[in-house]
Structures are given as C-alpha cells and as structure tokens.
PDB file of N, CA and C in Angstrom:
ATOM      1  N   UNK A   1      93.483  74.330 116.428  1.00  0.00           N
ATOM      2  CA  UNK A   1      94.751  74.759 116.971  1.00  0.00           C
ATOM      3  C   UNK A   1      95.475  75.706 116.015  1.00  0.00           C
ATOM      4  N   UNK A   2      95.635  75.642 114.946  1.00  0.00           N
ATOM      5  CA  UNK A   2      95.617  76.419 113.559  1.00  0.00           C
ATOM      6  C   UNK A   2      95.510  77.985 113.856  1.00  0.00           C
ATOM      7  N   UNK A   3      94.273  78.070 113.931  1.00  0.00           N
ATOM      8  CA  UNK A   3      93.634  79.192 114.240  1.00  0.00           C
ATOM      9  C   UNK A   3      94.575  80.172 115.078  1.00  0.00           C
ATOM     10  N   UNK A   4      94.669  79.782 116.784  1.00  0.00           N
ATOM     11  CA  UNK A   4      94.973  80.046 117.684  1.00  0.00           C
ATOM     12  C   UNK A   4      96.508  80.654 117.651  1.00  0.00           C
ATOM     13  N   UNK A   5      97.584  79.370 116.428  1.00  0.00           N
ATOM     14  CA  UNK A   5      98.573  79.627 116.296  1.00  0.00           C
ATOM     15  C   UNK A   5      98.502  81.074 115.273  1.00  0.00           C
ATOM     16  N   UNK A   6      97.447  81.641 114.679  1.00  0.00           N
ATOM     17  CA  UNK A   6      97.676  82.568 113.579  1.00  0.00           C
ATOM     18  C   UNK A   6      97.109  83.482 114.366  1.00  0.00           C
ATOM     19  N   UNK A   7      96.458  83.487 115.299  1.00  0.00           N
ATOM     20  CA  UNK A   7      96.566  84.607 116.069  1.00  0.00           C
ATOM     21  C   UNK A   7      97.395  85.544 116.648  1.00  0.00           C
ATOM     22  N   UNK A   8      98.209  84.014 117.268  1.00  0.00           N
ATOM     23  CA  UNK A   8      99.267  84.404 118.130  1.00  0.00           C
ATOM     24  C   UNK A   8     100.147  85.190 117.249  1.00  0.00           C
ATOM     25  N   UNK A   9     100.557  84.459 116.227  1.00  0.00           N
ATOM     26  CA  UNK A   9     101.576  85.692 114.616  1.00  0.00           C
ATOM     27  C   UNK A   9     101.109  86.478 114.570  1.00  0.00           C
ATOM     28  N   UNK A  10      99.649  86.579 114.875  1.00  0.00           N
ATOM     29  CA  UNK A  10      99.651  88.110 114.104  1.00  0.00           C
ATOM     30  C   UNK A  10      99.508  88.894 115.434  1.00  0.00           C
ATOM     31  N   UNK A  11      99.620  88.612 115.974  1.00  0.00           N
ATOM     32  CA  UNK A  11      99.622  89.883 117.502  1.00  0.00           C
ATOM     33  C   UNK A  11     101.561  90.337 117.635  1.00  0.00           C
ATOM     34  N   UNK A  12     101.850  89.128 117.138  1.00  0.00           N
ATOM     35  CA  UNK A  12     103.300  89.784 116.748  1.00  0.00           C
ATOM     36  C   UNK A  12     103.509  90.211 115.858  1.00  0.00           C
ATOM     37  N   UNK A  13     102.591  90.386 114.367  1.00  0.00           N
ATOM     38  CA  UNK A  13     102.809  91.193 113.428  1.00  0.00           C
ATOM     39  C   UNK A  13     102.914  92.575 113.948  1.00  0.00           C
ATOM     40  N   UNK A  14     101.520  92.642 114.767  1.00  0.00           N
ATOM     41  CA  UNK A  14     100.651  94.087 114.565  1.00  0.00           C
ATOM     42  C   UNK A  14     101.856  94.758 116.157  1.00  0.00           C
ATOM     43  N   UNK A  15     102.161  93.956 116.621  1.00  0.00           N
ATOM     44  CA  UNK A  15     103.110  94.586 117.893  1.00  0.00           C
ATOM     45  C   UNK A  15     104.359  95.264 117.134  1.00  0.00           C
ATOM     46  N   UNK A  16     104.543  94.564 115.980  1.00  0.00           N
ATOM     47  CA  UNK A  16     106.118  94.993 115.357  1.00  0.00           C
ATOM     48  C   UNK A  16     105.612  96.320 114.440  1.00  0.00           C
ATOM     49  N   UNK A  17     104.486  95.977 114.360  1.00  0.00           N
ATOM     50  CA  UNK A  17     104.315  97.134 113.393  1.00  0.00           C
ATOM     51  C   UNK A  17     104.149  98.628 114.292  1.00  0.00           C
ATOM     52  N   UNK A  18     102.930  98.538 115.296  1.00  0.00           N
ATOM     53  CA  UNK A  18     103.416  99.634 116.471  1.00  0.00           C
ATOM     54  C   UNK A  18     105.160 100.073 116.477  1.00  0.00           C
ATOM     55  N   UNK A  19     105.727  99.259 117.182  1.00  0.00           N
ATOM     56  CA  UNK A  19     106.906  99.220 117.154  1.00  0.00           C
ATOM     57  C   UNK A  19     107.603 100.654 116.313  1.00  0.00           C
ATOM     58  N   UNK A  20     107.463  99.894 114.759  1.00  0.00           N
ATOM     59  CA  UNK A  20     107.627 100.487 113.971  1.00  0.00           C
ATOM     60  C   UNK A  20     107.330 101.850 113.730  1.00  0.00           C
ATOM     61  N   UNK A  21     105.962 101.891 113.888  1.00  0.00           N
ATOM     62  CA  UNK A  21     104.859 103.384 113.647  1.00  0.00           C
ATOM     63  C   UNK A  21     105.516 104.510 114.691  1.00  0.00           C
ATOM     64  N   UNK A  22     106.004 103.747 115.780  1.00  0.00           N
ATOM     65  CA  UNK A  22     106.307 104.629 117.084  1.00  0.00           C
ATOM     66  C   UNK A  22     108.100 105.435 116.828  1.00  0.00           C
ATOM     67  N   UNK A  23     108.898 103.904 115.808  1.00  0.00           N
ATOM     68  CA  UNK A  23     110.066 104.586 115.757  1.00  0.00           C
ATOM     69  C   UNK A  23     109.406 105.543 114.472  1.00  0.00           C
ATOM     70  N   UNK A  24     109.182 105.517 113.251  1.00  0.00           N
ATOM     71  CA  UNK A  24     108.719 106.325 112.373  1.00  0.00           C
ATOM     72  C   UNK A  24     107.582 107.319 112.680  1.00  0.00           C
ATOM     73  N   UNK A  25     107.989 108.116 114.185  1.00  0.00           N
ATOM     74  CA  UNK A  25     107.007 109.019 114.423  1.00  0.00           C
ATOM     75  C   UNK A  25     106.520 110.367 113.483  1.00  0.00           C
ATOM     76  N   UNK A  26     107.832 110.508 113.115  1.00  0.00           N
ATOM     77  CA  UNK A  26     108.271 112.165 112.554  1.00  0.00           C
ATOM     78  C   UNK A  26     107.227 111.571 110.600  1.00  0.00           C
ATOM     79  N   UNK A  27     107.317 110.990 110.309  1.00  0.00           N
ATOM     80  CA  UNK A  27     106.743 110.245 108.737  1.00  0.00           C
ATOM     81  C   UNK A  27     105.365 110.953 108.749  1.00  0.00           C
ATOM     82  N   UNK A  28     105.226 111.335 106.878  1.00  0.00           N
ATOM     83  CA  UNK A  28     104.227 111.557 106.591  1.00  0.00           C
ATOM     84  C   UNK A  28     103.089 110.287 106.971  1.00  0.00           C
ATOM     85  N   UNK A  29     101.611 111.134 106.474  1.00  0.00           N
ATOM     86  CA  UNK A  29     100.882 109.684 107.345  1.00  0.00           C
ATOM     87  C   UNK A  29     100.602 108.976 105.831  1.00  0.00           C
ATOM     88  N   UNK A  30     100.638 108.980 104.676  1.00  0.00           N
ATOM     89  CA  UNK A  30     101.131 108.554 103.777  1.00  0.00           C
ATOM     90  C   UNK A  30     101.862 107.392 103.623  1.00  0.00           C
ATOM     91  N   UNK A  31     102.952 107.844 104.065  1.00  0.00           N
ATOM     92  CA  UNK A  31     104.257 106.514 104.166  1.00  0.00           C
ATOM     93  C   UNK A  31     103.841 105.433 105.523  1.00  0.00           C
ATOM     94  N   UNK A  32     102.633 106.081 106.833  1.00  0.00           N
ATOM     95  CA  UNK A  32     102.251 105.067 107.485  1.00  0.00           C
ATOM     96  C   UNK A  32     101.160 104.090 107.001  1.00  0.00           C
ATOM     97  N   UNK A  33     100.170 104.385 106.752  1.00  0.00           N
ATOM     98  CA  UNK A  33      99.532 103.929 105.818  1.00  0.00           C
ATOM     99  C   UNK A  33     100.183 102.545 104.662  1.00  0.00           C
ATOM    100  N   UNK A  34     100.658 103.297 103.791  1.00  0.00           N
ATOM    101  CA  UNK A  34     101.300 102.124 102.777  1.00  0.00           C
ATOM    102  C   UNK A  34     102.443 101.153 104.134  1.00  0.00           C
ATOM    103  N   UNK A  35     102.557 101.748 105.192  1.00  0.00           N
ATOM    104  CA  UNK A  35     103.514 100.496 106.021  1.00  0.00           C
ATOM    105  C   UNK A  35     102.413  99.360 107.123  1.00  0.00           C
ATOM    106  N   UNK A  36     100.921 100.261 107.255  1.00  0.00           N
ATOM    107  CA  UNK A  36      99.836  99.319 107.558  1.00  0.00           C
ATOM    108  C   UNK A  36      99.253  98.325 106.814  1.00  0.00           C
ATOM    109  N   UNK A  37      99.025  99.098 105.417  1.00  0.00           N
ATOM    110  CA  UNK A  37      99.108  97.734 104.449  1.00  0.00           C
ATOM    111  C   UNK A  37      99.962  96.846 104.044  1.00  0.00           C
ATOM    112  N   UNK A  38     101.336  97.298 104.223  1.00  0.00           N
ATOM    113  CA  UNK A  38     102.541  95.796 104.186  1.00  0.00           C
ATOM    114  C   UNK A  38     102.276  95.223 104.950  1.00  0.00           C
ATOM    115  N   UNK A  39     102.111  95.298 106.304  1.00  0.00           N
ATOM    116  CA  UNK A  39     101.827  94.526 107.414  1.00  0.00           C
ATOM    117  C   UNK A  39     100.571  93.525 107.555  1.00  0.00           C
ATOM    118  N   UNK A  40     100.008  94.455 107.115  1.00  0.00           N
ATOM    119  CA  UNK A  40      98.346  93.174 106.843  1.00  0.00           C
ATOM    120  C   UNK A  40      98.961  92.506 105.654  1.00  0.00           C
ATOM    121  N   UNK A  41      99.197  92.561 104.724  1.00  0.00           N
ATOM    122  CA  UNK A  41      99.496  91.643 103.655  1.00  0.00           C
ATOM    123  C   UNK A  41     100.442  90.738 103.968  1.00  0.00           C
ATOM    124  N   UNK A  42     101.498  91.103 105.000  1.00  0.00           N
ATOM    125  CA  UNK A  42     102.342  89.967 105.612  1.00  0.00           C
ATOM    126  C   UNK A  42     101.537  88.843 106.533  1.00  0.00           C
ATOM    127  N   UNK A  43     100.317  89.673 107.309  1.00  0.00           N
ATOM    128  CA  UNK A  43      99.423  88.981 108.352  1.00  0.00           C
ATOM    129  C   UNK A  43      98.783  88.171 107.809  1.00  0.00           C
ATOM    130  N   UNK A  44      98.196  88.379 106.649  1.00  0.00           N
ATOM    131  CA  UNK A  44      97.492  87.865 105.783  1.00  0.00           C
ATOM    132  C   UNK A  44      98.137  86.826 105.105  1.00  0.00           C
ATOM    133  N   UNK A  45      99.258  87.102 104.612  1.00  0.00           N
ATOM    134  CA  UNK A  45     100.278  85.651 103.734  1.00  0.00           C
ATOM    135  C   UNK A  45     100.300  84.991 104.999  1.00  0.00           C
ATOM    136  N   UNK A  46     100.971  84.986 106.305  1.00  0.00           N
ATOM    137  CA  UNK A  46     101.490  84.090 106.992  1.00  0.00           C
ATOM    138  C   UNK A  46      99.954  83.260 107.569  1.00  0.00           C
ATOM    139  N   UNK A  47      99.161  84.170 107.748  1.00  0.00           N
ATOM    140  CA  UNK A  47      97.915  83.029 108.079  1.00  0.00           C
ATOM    141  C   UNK A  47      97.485  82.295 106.883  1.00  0.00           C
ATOM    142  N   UNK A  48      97.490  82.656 105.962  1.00  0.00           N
ATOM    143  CA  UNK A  48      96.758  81.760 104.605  1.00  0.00           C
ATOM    144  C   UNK A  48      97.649  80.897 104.287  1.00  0.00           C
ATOM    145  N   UNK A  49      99.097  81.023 104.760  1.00  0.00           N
ATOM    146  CA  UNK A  49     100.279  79.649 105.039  1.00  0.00           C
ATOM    147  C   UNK A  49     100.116  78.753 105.790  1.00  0.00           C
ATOM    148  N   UNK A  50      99.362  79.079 106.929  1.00  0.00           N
ATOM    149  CA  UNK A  50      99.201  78.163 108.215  1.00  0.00           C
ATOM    150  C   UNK A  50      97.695  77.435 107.896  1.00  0.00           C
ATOM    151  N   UNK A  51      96.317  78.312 107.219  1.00  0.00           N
ATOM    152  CA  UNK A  51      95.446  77.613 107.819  1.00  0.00           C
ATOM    153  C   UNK A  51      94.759  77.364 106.398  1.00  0.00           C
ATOM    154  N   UNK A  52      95.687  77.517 105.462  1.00  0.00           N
ATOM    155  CA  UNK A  52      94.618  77.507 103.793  1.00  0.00           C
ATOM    156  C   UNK A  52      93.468  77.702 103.296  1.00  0.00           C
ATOM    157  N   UNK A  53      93.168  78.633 103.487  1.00  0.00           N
ATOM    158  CA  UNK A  53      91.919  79.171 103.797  1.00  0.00           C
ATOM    159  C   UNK A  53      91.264  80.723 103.783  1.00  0.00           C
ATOM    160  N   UNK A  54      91.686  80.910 102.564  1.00  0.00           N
ATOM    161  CA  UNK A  54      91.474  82.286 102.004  1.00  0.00           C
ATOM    162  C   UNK A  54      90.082  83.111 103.254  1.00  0.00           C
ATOM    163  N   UNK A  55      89.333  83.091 102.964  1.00  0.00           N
ATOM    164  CA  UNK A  55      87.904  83.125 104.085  1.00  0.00           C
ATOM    165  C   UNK A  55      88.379  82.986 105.279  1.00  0.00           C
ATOM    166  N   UNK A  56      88.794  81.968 105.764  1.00  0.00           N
ATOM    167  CA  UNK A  56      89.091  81.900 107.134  1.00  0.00           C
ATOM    168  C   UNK A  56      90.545  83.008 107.718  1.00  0.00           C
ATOM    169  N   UNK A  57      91.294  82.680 106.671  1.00  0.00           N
ATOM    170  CA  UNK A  57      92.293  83.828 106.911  1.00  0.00           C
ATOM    171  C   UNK A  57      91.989  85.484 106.957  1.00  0.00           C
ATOM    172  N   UNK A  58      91.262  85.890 106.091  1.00  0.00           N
ATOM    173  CA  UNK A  58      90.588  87.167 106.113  1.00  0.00           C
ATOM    174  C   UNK A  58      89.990  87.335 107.629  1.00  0.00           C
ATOM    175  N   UNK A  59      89.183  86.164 108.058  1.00  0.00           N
ATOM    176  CA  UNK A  59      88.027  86.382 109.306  1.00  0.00           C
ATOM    177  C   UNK A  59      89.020  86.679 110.359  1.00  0.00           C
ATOM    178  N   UNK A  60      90.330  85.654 110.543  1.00  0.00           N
ATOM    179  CA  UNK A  60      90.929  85.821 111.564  1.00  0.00           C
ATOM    180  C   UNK A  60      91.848  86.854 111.706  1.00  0.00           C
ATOM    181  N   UNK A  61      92.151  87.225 110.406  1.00  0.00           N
ATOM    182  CA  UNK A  61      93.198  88.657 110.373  1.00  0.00           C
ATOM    183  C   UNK A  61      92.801  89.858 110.877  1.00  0.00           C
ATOM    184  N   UNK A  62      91.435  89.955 110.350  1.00  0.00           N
ATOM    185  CA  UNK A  62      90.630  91.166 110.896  1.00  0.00           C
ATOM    186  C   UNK A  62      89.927  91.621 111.980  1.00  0.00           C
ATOM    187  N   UNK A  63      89.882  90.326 112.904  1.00  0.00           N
ATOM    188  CA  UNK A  63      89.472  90.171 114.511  1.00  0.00           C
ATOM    189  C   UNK A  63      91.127  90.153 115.094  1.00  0.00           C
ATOM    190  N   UNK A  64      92.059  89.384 114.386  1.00  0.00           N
ATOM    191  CA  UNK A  64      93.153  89.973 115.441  1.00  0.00           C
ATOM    192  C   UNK A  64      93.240  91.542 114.878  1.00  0.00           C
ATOM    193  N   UNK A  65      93.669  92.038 114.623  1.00  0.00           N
ATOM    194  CA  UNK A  65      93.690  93.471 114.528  1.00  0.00           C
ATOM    195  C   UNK A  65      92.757  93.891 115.109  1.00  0.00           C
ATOM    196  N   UNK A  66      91.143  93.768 115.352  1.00  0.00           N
ATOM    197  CA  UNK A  66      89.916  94.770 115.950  1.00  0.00           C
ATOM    198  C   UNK A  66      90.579  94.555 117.381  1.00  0.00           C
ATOM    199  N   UNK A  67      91.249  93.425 118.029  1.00  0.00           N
ATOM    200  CA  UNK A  67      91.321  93.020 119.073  1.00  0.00           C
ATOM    201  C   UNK A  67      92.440  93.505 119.572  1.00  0.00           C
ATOM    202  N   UNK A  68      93.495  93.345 118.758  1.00  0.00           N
ATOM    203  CA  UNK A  68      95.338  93.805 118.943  1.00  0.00           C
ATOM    204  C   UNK A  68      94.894  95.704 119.509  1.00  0.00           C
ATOM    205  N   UNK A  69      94.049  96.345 118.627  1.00  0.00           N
ATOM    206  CA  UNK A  69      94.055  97.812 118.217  1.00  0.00           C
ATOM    207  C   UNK A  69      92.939  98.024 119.960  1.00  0.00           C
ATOM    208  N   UNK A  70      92.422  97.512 119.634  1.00  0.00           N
ATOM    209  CA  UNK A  70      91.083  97.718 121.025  1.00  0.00           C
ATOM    210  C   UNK A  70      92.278  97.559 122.366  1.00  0.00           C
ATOM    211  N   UNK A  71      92.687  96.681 122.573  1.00  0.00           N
ATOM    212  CA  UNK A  71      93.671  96.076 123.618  1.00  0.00           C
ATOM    213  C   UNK A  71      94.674  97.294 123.828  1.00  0.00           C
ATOM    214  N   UNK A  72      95.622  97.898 122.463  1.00  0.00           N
ATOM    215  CA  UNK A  72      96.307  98.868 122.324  1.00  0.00           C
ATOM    216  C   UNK A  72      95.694  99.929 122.972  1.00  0.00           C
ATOM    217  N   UNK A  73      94.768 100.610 122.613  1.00  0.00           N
ATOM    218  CA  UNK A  73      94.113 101.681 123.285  1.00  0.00           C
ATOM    219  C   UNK A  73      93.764 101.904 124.357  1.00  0.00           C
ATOM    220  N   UNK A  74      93.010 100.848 124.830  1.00  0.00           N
ATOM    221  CA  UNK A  74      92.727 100.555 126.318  1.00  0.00           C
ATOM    222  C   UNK A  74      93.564 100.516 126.885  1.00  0.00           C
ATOM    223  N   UNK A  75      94.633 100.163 126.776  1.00  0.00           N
ATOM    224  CA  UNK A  75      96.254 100.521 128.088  1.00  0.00           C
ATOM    225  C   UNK A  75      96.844 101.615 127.992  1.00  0.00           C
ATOM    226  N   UNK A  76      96.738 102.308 126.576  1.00  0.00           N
ATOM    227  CA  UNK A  76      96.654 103.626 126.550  1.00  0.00           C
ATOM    228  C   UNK A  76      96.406 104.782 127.443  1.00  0.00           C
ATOM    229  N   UNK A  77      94.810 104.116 127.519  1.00  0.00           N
ATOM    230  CA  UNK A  77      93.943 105.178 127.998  1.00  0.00           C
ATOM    231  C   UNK A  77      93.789 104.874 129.141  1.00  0.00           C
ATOM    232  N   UNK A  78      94.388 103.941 129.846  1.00  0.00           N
ATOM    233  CA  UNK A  78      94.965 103.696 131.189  1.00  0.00           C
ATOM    234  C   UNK A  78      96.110 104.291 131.642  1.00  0.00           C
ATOM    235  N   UNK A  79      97.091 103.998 130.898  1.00  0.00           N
ATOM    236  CA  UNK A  79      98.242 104.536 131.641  1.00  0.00           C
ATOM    237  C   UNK A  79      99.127 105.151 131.323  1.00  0.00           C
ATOM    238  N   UNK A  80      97.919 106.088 130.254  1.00  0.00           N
ATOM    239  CA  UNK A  80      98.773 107.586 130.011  1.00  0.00           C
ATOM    240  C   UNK A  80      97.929 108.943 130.780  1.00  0.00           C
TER     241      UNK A  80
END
C-alpha cells in the first residue's frame, strides 16, 4: 500500500512541476533543468520518507515519471 501511496505524491509532484515549467515558459532551459532536478529530489525525499527504501524509492520514482511524462504526451498529442 506504501508503494501506491508514493505514487500517487509523486504524480502530484511531477503535475506541480508541469504546472510550473508552463508558468516559467519564457526561462532559460538551464534554470528548467536545475527546477527538474529539485523536483525529483523532492520526489525522491518524500518517497524514501514513506517507504525506507533507498532501491525501492529510486525504482518507483523513475516509473512514476516514465509514466506521469508518457501519459503527459499522449493527451498532448491528442488534443492539441
């Protein structure tokens, strides 16, 4: 159940961070970048809070993101 709950955070990480990327359109890609890596490092602390588990936190951080980013695009490329 662990798991499931650190998913769910981080699909609200990576949503806030869009969010973000979209108001900071005009930004070098520089300054986006260093604001993708705050965000994983936040994704990353808050799951390794929930499921202790250095390894397991990495596995699940990086499938929500392949999944958050895949999902992102695909509605994209729907309904633009």
């Amino acid at each position: 159940m662990k798991v499931y709950f650190v998913i769910i955070l981080q699909f609200i990480i990576w949503s806030g961070y869009t969010f973000i990327a979209w108001l900071s359109m005009h930004d070098q890609l520089l300054f986006k970048v260093i604001m993708f890596f705050v965000f994983f490092y936040l994704a990353f602390l808050i799951g390794n809070h929930v499921t202790k588990s250095v390894q397991k936190t990495l596995f699940i951080t990086i499938f929500s993101l392949v999944v958050y980013t895949s999902m992102h695009y695909t509605m994209a490329l729907y309904f633009h």
